[in-house]
C-alpha atoms as a PDB file:
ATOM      1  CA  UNK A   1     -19.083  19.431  30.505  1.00  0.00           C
ATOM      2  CA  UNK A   2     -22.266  18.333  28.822  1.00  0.00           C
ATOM      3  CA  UNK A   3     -19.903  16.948  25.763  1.00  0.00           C
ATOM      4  CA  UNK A   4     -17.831  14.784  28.189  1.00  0.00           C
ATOM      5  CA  UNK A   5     -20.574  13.297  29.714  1.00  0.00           C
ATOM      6  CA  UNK A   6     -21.986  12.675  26.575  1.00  0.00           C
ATOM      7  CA  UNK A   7     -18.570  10.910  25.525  1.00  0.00           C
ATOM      8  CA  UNK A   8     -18.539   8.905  28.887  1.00  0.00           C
ATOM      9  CA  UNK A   9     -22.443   7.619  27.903  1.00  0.00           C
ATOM     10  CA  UNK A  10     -21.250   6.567  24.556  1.00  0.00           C
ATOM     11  CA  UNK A  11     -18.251   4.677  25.289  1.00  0.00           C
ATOM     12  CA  UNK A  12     -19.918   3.268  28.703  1.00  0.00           C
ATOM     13  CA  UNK A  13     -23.041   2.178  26.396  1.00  0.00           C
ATOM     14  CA  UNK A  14     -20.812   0.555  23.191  1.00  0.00           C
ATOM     15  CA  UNK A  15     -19.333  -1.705  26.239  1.00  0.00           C
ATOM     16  CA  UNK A  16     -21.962  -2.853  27.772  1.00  0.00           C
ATOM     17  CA  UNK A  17     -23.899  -3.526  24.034  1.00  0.00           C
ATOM     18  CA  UNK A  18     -20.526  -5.520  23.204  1.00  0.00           C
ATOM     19  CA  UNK A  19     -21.184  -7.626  26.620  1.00  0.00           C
ATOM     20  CA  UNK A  20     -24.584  -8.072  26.083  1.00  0.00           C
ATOM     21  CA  UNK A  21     -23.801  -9.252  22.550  1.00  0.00           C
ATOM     22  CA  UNK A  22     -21.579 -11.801  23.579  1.00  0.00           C
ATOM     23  CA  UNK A  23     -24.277 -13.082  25.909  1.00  0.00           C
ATOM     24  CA  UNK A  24     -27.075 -13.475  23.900  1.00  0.00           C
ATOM     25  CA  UNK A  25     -27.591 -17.071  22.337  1.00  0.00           C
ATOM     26  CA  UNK A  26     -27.147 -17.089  18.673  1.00  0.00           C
ATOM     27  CA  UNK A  27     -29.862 -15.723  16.659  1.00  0.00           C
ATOM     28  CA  UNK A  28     -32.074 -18.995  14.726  1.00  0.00           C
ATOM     29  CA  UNK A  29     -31.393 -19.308  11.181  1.00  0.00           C
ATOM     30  CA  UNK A  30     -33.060 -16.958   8.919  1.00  0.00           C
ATOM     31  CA  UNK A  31     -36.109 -17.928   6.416  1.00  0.00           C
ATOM     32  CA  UNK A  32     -35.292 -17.792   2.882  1.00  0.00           C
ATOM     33  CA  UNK A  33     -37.004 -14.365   2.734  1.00  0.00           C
ATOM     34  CA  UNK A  34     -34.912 -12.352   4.412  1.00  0.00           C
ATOM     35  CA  UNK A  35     -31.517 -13.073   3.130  1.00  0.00           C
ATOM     36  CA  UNK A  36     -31.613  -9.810   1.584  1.00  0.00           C
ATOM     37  CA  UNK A  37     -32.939  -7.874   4.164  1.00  0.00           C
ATOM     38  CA  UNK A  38     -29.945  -9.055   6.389  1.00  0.00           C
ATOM     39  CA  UNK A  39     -27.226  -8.653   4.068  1.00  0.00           C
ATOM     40  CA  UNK A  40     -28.843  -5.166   3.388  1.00  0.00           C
ATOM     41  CA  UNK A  41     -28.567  -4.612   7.197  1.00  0.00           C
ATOM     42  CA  UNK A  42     -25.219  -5.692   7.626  1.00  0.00           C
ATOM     43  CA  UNK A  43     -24.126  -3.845   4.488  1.00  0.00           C
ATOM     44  CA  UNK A  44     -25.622  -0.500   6.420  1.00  0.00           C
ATOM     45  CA  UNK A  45     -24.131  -1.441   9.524  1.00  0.00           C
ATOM     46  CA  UNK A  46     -20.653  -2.073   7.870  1.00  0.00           C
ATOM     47  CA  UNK A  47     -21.172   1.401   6.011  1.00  0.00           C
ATOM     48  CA  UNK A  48     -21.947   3.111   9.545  1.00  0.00           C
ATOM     49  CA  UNK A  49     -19.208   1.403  11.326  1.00  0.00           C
ATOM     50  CA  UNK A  50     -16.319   2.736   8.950  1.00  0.00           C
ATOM     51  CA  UNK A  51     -18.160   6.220   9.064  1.00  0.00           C
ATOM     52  CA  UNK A  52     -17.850   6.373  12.786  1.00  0.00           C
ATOM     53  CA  UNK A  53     -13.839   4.877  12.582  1.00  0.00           C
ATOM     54  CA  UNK A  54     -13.426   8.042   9.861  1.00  0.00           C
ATOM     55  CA  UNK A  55     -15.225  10.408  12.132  1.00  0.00           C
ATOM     56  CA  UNK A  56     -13.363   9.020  14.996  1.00  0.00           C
ATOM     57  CA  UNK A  57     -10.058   9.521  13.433  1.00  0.00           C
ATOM     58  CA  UNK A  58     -10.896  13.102  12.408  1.00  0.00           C
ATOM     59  CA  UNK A  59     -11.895  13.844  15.720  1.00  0.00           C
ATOM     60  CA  UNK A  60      -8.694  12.295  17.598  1.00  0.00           C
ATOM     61  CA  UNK A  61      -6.633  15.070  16.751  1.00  0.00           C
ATOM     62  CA  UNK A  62      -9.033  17.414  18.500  1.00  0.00           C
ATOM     63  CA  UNK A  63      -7.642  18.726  22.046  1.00  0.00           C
ATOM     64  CA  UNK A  64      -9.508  16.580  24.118  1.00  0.00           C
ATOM     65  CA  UNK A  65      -9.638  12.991  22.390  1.00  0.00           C
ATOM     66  CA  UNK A  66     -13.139  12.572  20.989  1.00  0.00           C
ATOM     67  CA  UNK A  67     -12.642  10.505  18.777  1.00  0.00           C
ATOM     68  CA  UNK A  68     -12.556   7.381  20.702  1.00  0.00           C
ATOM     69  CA  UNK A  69     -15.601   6.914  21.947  1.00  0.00           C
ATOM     70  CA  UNK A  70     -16.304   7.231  17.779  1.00  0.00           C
ATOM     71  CA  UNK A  71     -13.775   4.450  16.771  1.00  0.00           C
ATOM     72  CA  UNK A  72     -14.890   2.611  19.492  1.00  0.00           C
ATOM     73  CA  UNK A  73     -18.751   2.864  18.532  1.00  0.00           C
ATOM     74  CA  UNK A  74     -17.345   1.897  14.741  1.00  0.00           C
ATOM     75  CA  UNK A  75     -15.428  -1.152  15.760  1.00  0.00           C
ATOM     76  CA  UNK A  76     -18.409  -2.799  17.998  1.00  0.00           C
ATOM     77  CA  UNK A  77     -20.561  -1.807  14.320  1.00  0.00           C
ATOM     78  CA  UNK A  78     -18.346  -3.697  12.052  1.00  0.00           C
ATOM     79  CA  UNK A  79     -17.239  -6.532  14.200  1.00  0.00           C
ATOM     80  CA  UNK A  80     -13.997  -7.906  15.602  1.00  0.00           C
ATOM     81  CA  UNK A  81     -14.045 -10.632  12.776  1.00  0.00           C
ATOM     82  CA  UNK A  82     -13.787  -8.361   9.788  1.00  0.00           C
ATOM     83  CA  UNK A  83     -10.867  -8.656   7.229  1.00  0.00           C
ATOM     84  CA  UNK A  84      -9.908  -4.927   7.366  1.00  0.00           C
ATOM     85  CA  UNK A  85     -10.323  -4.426  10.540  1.00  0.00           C
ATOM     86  CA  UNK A  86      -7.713  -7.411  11.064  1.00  0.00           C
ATOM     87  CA  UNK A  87      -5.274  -6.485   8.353  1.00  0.00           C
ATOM     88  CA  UNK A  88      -5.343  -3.171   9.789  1.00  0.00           C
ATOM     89  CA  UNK A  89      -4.308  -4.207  12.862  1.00  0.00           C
ATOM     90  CA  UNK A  90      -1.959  -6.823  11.610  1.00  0.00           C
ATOM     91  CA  UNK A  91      -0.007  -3.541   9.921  1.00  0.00           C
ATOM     92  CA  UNK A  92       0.132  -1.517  12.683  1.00  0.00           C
ATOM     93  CA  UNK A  93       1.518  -3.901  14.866  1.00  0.00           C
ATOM     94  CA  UNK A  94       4.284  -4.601  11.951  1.00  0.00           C
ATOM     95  CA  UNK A  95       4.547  -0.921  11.407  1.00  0.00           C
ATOM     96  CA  UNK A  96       5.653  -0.539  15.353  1.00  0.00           C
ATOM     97  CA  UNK A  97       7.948  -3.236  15.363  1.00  0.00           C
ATOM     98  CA  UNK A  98       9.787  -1.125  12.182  1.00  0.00           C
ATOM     99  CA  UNK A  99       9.459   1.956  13.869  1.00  0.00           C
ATOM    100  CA  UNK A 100      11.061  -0.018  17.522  1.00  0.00           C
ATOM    101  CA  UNK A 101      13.794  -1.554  15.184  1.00  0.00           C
ATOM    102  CA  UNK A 102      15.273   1.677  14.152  1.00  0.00           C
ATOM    103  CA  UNK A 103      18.314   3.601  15.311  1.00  0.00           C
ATOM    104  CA  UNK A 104      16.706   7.056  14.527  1.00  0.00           C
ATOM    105  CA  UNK A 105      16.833   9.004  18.373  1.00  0.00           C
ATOM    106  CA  UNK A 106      13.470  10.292  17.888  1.00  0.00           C
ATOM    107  CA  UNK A 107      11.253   7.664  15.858  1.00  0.00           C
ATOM    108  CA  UNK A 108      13.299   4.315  17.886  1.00  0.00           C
ATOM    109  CA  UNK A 109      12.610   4.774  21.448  1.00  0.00           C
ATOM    110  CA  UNK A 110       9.173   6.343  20.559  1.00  0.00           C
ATOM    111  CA  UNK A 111       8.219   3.013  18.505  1.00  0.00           C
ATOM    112  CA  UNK A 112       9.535   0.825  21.267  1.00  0.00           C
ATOM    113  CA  UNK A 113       7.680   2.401  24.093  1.00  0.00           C
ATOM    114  CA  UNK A 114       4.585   2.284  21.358  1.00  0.00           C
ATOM    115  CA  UNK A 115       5.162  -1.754  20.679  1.00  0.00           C
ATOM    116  CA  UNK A 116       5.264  -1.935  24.559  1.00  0.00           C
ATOM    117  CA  UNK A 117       1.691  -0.302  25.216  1.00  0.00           C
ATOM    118  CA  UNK A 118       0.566  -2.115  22.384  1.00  0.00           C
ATOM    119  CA  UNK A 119       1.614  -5.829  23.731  1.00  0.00           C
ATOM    120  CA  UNK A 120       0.861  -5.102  27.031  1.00  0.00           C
ATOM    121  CA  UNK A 121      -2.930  -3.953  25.655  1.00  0.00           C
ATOM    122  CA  UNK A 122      -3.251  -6.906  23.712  1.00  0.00           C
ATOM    123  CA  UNK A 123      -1.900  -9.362  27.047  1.00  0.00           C
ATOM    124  CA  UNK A 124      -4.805  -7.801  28.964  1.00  0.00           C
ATOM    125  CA  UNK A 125      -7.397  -8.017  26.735  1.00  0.00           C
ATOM    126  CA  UNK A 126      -6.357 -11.571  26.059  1.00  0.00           C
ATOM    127  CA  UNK A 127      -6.394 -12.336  29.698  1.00  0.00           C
ATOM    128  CA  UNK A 128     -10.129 -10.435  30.634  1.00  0.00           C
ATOM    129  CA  UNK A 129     -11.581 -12.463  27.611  1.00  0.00           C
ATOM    130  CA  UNK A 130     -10.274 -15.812  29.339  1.00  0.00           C
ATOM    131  CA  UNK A 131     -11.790 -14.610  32.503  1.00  0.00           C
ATOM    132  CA  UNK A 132     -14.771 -13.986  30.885  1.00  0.00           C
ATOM    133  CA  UNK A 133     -14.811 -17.617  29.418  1.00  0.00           C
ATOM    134  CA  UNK A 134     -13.864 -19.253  33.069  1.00  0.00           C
ATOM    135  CA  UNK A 135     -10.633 -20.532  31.938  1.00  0.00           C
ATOM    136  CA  UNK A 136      -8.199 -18.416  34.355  1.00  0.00           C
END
């Protein structure tokens, strides 16, 4: 019980923190100093991000799926811009639309039913991030 409610804080928290982020005007430039403080930082963040996406993906086999709030918690770390994360999702999506194409009984319907969840996902958060900007 406690461990679910922990999960619910986490994943509750890394969602509000990614709205908060978004609302916050954009930090000033930095002084010359501290360029390597902040590449050191983001370099640590980065490092704790995939940790958390590893973690996460250990712990998503588990009976009850812990390891989302984990992935979740890495993702918001590492940022939606980053080239692996984007590649990653770039093959998955390609890798369902293999998996939808063939005429296997098993693998087929299960990748098309997969490609469908995965499009309609992507339509909504498409359409809640236009809400959020005031254009629908």
């Amino acid at each position: 019980m406690i461990l679910l409610i922990l999960i619910g804080f986490m994943t509750f928290g890394t969602l509000f923190w990614l709205l908060k982020r978004r609302d916050a005007p954009p930090p000033p430039p930095p002084e010359p100093l501290n360029i390597t403080k902040i590449t050191l930082f983001q370099m640590l963040r980065r490092i704790l991000g995939w940790i958390f996406i590893i973690l996460g993906i250990f712990l998503f086999w588990m009976p009850l799926p812990l390891g989302i709030p984990f992935m979740m918690l890495g993702a918001a770390l590492i940022g939606r811009r980053d080239r692996t994360l984007r590649r990653m999702s770039v093959n998955v999506r390609l890798l369902l639309r293999r998996w939808a194409k063939l005429p296997i009984p098993i693998i087929g319907p299960i990748g098309r039913k997969l490609l469908q969840m995965q499009q309609h996902m992507s339509r909504e958060l498409r359409r809640w991030r236009w809400r959020r900007m005031g254009l629908m």
